[in-house]
C-alpha atoms as a PDB file:
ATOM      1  CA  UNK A   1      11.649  -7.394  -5.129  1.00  0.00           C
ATOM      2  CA  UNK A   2      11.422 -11.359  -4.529  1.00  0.00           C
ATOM      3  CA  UNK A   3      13.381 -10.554  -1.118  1.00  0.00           C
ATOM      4  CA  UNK A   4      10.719  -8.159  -0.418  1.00  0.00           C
ATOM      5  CA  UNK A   5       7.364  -9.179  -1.143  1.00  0.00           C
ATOM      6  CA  UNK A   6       7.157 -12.188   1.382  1.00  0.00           C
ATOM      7  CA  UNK A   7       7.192  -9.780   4.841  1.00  0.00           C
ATOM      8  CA  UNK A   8       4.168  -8.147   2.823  1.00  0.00           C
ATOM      9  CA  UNK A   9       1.826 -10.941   3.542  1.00  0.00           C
ATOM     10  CA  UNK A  10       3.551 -12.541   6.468  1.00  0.00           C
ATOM     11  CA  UNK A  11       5.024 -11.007   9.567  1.00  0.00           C
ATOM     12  CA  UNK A  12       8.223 -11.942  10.170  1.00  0.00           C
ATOM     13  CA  UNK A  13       7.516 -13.865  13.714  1.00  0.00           C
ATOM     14  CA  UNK A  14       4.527 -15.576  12.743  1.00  0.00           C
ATOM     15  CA  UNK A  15       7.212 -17.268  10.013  1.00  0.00           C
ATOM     16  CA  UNK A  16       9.430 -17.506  12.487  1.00  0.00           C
ATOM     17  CA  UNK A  17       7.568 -19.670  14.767  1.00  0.00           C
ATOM     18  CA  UNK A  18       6.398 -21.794  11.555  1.00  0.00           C
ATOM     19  CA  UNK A  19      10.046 -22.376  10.812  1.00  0.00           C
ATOM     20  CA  UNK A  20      11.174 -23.440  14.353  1.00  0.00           C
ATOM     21  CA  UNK A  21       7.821 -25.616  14.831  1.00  0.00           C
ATOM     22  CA  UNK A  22       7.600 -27.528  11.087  1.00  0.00           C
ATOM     23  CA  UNK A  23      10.592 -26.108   9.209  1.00  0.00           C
ATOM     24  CA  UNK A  24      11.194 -24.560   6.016  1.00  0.00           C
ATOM     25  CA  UNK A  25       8.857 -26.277   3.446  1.00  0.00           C
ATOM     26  CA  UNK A  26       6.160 -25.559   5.786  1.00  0.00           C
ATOM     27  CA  UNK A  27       7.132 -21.832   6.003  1.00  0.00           C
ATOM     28  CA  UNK A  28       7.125 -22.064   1.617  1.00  0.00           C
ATOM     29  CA  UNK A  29       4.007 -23.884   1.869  1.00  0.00           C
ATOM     30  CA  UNK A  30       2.431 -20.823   4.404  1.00  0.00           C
ATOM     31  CA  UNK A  31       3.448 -17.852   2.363  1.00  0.00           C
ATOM     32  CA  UNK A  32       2.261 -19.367  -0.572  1.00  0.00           C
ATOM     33  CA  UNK A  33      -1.496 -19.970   0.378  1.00  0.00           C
ATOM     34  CA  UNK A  34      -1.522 -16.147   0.883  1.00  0.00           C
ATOM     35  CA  UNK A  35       0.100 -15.124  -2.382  1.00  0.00           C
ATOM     36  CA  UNK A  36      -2.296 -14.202  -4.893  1.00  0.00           C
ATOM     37  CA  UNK A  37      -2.312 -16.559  -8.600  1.00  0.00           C
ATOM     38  CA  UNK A  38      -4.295 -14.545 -10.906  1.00  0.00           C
ATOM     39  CA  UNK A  39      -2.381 -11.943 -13.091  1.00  0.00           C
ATOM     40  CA  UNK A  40      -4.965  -9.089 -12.518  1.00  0.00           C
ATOM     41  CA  UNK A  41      -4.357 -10.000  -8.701  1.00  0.00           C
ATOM     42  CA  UNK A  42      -0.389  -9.727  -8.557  1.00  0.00           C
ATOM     43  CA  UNK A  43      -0.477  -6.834 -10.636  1.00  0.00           C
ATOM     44  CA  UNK A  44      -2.463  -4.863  -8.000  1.00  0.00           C
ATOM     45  CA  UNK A  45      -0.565  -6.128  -4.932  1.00  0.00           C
ATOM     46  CA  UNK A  46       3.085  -5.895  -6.533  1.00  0.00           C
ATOM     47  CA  UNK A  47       1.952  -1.927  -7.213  1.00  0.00           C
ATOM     48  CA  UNK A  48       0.620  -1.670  -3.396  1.00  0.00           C
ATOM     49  CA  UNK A  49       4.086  -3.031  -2.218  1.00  0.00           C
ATOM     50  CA  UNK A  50       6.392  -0.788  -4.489  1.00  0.00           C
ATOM     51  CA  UNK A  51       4.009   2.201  -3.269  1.00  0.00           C
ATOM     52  CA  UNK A  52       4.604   0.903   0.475  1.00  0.00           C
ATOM     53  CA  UNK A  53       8.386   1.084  -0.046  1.00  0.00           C
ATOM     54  CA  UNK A  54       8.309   3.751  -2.093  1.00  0.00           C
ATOM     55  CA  UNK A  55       6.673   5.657   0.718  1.00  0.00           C
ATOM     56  CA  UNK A  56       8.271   4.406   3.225  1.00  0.00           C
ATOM     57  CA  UNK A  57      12.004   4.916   2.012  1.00  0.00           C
ATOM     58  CA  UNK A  58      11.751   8.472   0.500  1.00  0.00           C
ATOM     59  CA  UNK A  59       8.828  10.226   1.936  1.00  0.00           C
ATOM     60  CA  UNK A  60       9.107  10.317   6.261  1.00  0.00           C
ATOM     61  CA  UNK A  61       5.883   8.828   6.883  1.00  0.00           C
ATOM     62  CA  UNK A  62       5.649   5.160   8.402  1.00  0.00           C
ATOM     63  CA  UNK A  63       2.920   2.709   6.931  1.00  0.00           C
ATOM     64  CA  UNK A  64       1.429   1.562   9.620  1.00  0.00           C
ATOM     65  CA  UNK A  65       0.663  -1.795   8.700  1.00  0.00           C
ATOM     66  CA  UNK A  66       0.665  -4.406   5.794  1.00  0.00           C
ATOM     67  CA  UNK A  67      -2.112  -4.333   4.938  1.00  0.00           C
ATOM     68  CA  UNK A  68      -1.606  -7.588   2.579  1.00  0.00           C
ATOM     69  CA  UNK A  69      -0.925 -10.026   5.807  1.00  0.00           C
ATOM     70  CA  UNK A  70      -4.844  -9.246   6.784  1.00  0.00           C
ATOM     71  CA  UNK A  71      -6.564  -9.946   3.478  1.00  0.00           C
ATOM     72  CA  UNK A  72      -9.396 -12.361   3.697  1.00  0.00           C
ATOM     73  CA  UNK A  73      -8.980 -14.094   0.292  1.00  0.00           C
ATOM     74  CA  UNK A  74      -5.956 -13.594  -1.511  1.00  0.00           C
ATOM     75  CA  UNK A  75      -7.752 -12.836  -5.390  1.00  0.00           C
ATOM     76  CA  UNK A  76      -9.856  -9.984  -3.710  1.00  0.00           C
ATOM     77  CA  UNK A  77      -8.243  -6.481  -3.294  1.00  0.00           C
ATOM     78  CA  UNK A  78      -9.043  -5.118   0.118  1.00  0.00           C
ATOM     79  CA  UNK A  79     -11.323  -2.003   0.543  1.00  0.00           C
ATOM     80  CA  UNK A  80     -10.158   1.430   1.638  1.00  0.00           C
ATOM     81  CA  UNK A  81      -7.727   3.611   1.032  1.00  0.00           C
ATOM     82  CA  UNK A  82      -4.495   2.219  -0.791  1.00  0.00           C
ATOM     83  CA  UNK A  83      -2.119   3.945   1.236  1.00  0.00           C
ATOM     84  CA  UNK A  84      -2.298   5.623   4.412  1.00  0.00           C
ATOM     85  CA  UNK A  85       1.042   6.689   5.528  1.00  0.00           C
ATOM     86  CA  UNK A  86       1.621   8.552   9.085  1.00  0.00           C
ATOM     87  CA  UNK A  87       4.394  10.853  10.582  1.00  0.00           C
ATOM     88  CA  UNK A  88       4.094  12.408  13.780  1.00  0.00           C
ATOM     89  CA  UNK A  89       4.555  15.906  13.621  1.00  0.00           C
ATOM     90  CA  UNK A  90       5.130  18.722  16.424  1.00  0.00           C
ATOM     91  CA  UNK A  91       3.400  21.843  14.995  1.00  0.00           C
ATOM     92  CA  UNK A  92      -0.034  19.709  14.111  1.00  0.00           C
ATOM     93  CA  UNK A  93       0.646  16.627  16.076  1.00  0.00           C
ATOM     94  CA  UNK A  94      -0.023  14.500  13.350  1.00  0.00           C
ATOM     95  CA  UNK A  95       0.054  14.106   9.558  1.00  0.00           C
ATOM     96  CA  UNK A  96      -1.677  11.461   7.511  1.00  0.00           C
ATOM     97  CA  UNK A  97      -0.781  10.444   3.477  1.00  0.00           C
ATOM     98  CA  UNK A  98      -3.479   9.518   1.457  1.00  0.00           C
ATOM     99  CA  UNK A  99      -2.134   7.361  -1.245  1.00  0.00           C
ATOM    100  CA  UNK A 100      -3.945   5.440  -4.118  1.00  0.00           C
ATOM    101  CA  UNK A 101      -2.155   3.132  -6.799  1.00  0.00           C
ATOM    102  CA  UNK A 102      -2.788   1.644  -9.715  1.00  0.00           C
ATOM    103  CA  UNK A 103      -0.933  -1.284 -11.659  1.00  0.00           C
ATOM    104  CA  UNK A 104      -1.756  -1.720 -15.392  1.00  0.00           C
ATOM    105  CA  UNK A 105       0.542  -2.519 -18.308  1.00  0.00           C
ATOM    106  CA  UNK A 106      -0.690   0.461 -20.131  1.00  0.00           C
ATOM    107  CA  UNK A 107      -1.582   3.503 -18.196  1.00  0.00           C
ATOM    108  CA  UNK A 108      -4.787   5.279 -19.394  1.00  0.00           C
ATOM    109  CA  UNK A 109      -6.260   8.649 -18.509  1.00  0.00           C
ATOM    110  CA  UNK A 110     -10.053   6.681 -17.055  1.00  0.00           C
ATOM    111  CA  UNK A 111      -7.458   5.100 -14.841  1.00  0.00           C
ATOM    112  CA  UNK A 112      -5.701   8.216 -13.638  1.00  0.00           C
ATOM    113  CA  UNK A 113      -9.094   9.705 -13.361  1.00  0.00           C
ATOM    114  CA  UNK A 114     -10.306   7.200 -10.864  1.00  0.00           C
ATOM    115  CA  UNK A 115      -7.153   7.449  -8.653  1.00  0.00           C
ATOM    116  CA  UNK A 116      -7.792  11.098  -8.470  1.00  0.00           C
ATOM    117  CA  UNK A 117     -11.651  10.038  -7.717  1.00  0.00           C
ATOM    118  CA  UNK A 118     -10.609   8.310  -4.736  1.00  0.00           C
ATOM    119  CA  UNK A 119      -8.047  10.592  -3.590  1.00  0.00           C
ATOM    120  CA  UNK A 120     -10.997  13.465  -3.654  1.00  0.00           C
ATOM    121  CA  UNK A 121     -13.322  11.022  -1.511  1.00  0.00           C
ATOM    122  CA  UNK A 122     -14.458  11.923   1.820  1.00  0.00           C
ATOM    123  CA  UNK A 123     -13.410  15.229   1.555  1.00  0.00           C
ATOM    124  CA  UNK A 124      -9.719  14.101   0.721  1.00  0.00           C
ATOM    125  CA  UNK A 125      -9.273  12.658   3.709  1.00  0.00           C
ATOM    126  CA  UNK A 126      -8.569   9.038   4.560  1.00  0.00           C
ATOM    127  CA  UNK A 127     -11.825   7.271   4.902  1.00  0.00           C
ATOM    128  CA  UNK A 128     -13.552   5.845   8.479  1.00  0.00           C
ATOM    129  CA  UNK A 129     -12.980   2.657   7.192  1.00  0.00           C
ATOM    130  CA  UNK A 130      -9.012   3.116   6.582  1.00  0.00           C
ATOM    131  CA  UNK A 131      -8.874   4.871   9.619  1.00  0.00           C
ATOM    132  CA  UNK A 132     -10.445   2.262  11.952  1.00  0.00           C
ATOM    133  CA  UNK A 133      -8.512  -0.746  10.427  1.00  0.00           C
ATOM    134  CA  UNK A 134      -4.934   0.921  10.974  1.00  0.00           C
ATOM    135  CA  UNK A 135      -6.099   1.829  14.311  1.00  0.00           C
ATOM    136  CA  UNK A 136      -7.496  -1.614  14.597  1.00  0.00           C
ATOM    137  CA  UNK A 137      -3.858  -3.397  13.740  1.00  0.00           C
ATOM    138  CA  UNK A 138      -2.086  -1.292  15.604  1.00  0.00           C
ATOM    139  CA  UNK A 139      -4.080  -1.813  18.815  1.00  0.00           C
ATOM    140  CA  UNK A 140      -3.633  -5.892  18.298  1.00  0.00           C
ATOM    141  CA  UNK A 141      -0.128  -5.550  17.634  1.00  0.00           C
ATOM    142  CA  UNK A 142       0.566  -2.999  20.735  1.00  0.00           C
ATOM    143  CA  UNK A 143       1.235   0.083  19.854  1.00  0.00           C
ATOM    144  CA  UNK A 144      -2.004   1.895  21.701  1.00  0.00           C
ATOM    145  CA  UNK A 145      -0.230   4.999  21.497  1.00  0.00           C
ATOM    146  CA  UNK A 146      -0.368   5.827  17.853  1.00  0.00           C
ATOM    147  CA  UNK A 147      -3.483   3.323  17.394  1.00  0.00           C
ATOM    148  CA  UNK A 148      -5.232   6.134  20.163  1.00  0.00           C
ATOM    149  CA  UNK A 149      -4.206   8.999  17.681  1.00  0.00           C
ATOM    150  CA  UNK A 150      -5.868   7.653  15.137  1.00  0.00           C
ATOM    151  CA  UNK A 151      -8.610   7.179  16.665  1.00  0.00           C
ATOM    152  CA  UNK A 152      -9.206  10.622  18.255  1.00  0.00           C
ATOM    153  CA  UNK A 153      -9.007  11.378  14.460  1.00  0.00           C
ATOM    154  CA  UNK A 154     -11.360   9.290  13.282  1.00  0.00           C
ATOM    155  CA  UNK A 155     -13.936   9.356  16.092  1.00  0.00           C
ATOM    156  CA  UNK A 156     -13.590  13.225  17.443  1.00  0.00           C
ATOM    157  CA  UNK A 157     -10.995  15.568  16.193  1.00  0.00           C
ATOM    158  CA  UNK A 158     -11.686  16.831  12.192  1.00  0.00           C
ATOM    159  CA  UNK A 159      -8.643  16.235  10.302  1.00  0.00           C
ATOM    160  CA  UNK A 160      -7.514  19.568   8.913  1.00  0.00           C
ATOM    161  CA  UNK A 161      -5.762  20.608   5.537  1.00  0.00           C
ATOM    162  CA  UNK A 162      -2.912  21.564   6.548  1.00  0.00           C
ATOM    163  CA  UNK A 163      -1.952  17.714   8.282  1.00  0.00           C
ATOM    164  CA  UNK A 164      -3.130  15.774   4.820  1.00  0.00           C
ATOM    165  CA  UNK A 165      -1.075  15.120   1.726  1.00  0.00           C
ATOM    166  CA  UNK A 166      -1.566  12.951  -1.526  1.00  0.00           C
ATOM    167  CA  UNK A 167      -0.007  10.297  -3.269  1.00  0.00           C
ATOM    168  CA  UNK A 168      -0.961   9.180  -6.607  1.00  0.00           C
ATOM    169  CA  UNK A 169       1.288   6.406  -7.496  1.00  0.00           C
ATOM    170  CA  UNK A 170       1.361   4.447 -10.861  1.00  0.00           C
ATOM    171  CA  UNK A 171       3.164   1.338 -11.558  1.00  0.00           C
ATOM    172  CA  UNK A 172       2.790   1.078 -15.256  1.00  0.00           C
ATOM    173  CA  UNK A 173       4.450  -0.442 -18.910  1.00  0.00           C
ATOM    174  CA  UNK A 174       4.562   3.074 -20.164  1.00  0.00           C
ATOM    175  CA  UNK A 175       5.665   6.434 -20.179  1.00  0.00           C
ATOM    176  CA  UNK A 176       3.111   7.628 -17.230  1.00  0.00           C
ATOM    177  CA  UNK A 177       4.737  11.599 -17.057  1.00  0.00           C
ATOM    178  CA  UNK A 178       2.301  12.917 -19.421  1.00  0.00           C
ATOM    179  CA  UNK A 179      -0.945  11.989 -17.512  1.00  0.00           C
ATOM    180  CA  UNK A 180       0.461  12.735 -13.898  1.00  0.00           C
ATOM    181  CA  UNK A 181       1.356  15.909 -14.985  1.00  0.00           C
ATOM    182  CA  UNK A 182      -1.971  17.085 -16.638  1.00  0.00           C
ATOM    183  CA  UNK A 183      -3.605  15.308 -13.883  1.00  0.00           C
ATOM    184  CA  UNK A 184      -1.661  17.355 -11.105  1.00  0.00           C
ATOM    185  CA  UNK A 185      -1.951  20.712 -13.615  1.00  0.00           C
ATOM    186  CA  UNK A 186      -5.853  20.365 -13.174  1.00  0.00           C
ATOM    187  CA  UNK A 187      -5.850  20.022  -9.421  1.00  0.00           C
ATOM    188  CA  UNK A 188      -7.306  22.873  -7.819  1.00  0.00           C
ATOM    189  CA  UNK A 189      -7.618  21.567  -3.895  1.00  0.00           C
ATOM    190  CA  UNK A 190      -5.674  22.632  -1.252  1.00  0.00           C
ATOM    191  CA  UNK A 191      -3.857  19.442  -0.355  1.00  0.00           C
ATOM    192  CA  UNK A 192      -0.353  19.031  -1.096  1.00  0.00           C
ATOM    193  CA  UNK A 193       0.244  16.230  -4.286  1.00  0.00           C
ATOM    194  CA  UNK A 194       2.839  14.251  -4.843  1.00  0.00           C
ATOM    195  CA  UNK A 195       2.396  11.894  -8.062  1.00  0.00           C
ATOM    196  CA  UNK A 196       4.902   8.717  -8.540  1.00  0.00           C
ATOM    197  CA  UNK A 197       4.854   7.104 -11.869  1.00  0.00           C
ATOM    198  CA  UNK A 198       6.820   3.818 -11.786  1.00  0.00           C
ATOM    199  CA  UNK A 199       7.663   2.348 -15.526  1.00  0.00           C
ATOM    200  CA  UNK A 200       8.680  -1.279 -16.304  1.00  0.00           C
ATOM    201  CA  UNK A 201       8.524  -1.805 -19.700  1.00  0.00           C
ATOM    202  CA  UNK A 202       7.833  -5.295 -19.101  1.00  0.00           C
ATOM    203  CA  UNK A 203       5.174  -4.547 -16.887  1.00  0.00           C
ATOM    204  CA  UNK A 204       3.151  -8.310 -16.922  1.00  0.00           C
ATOM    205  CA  UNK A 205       6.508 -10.223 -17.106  1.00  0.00           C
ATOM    206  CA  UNK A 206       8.367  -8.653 -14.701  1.00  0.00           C
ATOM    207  CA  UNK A 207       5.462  -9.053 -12.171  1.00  0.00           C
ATOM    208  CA  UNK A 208       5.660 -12.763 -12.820  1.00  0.00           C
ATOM    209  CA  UNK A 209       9.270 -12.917 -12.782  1.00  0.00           C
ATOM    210  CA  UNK A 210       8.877 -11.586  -9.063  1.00  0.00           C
ATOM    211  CA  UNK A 211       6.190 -13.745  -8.243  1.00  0.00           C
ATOM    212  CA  UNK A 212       7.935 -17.179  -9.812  1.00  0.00           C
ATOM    213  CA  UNK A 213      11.038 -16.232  -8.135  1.00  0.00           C
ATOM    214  CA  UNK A 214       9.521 -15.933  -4.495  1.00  0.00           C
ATOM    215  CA  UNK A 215       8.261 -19.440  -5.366  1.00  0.00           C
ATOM    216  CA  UNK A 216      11.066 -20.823  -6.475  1.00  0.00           C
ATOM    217  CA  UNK A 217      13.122 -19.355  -3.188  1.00  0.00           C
ATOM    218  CA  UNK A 218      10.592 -21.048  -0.936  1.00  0.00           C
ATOM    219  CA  UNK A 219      10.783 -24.217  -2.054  1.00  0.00           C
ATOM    220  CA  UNK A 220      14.574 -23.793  -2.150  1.00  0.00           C
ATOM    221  CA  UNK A 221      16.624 -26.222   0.230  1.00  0.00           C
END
């Protein structure tokens, strides 16, 4: 996870050009003024970041961007939709995953509740806002093609049923089965579900095991 989390808030050749113009300890010094420090912080990112792998390594769609690298204060969790994952597709063109996560040491049923909340808003489909910022990043970092697809989604074509899907996905210190499943039982929509529940026992340690060891490989020699 330590190897991992540092490409989440910095793109690989903006480091890359730190490292060949000031060198390594300015490259530690970089990534660390965009890690977050608060617990409550960490804990939401390192969930966003397992859910971006997770979704990117076992599900087909891409993410298209890290979101983390454009965050505008690293203590405050950016608005929109948690995950928005995207696979072209032949037969509708294109399909778009809806994905909300949640970090917390112990998993309640308020905070399953509000992940479903979200997942239900605008009509269960990605929000404006996620649209237009994907759309946004991809544009910058040239790839109009997809970036245009998005936006003749956002800004003329209706999104249908049939090209959305859903991703609840918990990061949690225990057993989350029994509330994904009652949660997903109750669903009565139309869009296909997929619910992840990812357990670490030691939830708030292991989160600042992976945070202290980033650190600690930075400042490495």
């Amino acid at each position: 996870m330590a190897a991992v989390v540092p490409g989440h808030y910095a793109a690989p050749d903006r480091v890359a050009d730190i490292l060949r113009r000031l060198g390594k300890p300015a490259v530690a010094d970089y990534v660390q003024t965009k890690l977050p420090q608060g617990a409550k912080s960490r804990s939401g990112d390192l969930g966003e970041i397992l859910a971006t792998s997770y979704v990117t390594e076992f599900t087909g769609y891409g993410i298209g961007v890290y979101k983390l690298r454009w965050s505008d204060h690293r203590e405050m969790a950016m608005r929109g939709d948690d995950i928005l994952g995207i696979r072209l597709d032949p037969a509708v063109r294109v399909k778009f995953l809806k994905g909300e996560v949640k970090s917390r040491a112990t998993l309640g049923k308020q905070t399953v509740d509000e992940a479903r909340a979200a997942l239900s808003s605008s009509n269960g489909r990605p929000t404006p806002h996620a649209l237009a910022f994907v759309a946004d990043r991809l544009f910058e970092t040239g790839e109009t093609a997809l970036a245009e697809i998005i936006d003749e989604y956002q800004l003329k074509a209706r999104i249908e049923v049939k090209q959305l899907s859903h991703l609840m996905f918990m990061f949690t210190g225990n057993n989350p089965s029994p509330l994904l499943t009652a949660n997903l039982t109750a669903y009565a929509g139309r869009i296909p579900q997929v619910a992840v529940g990812l357990r670490v026992s030691t939830h708030q340690a292991f989160i600042k095991q992976v945070f202290d060891r980033v650190i600690a490989d930075g400042n490495h020699p």
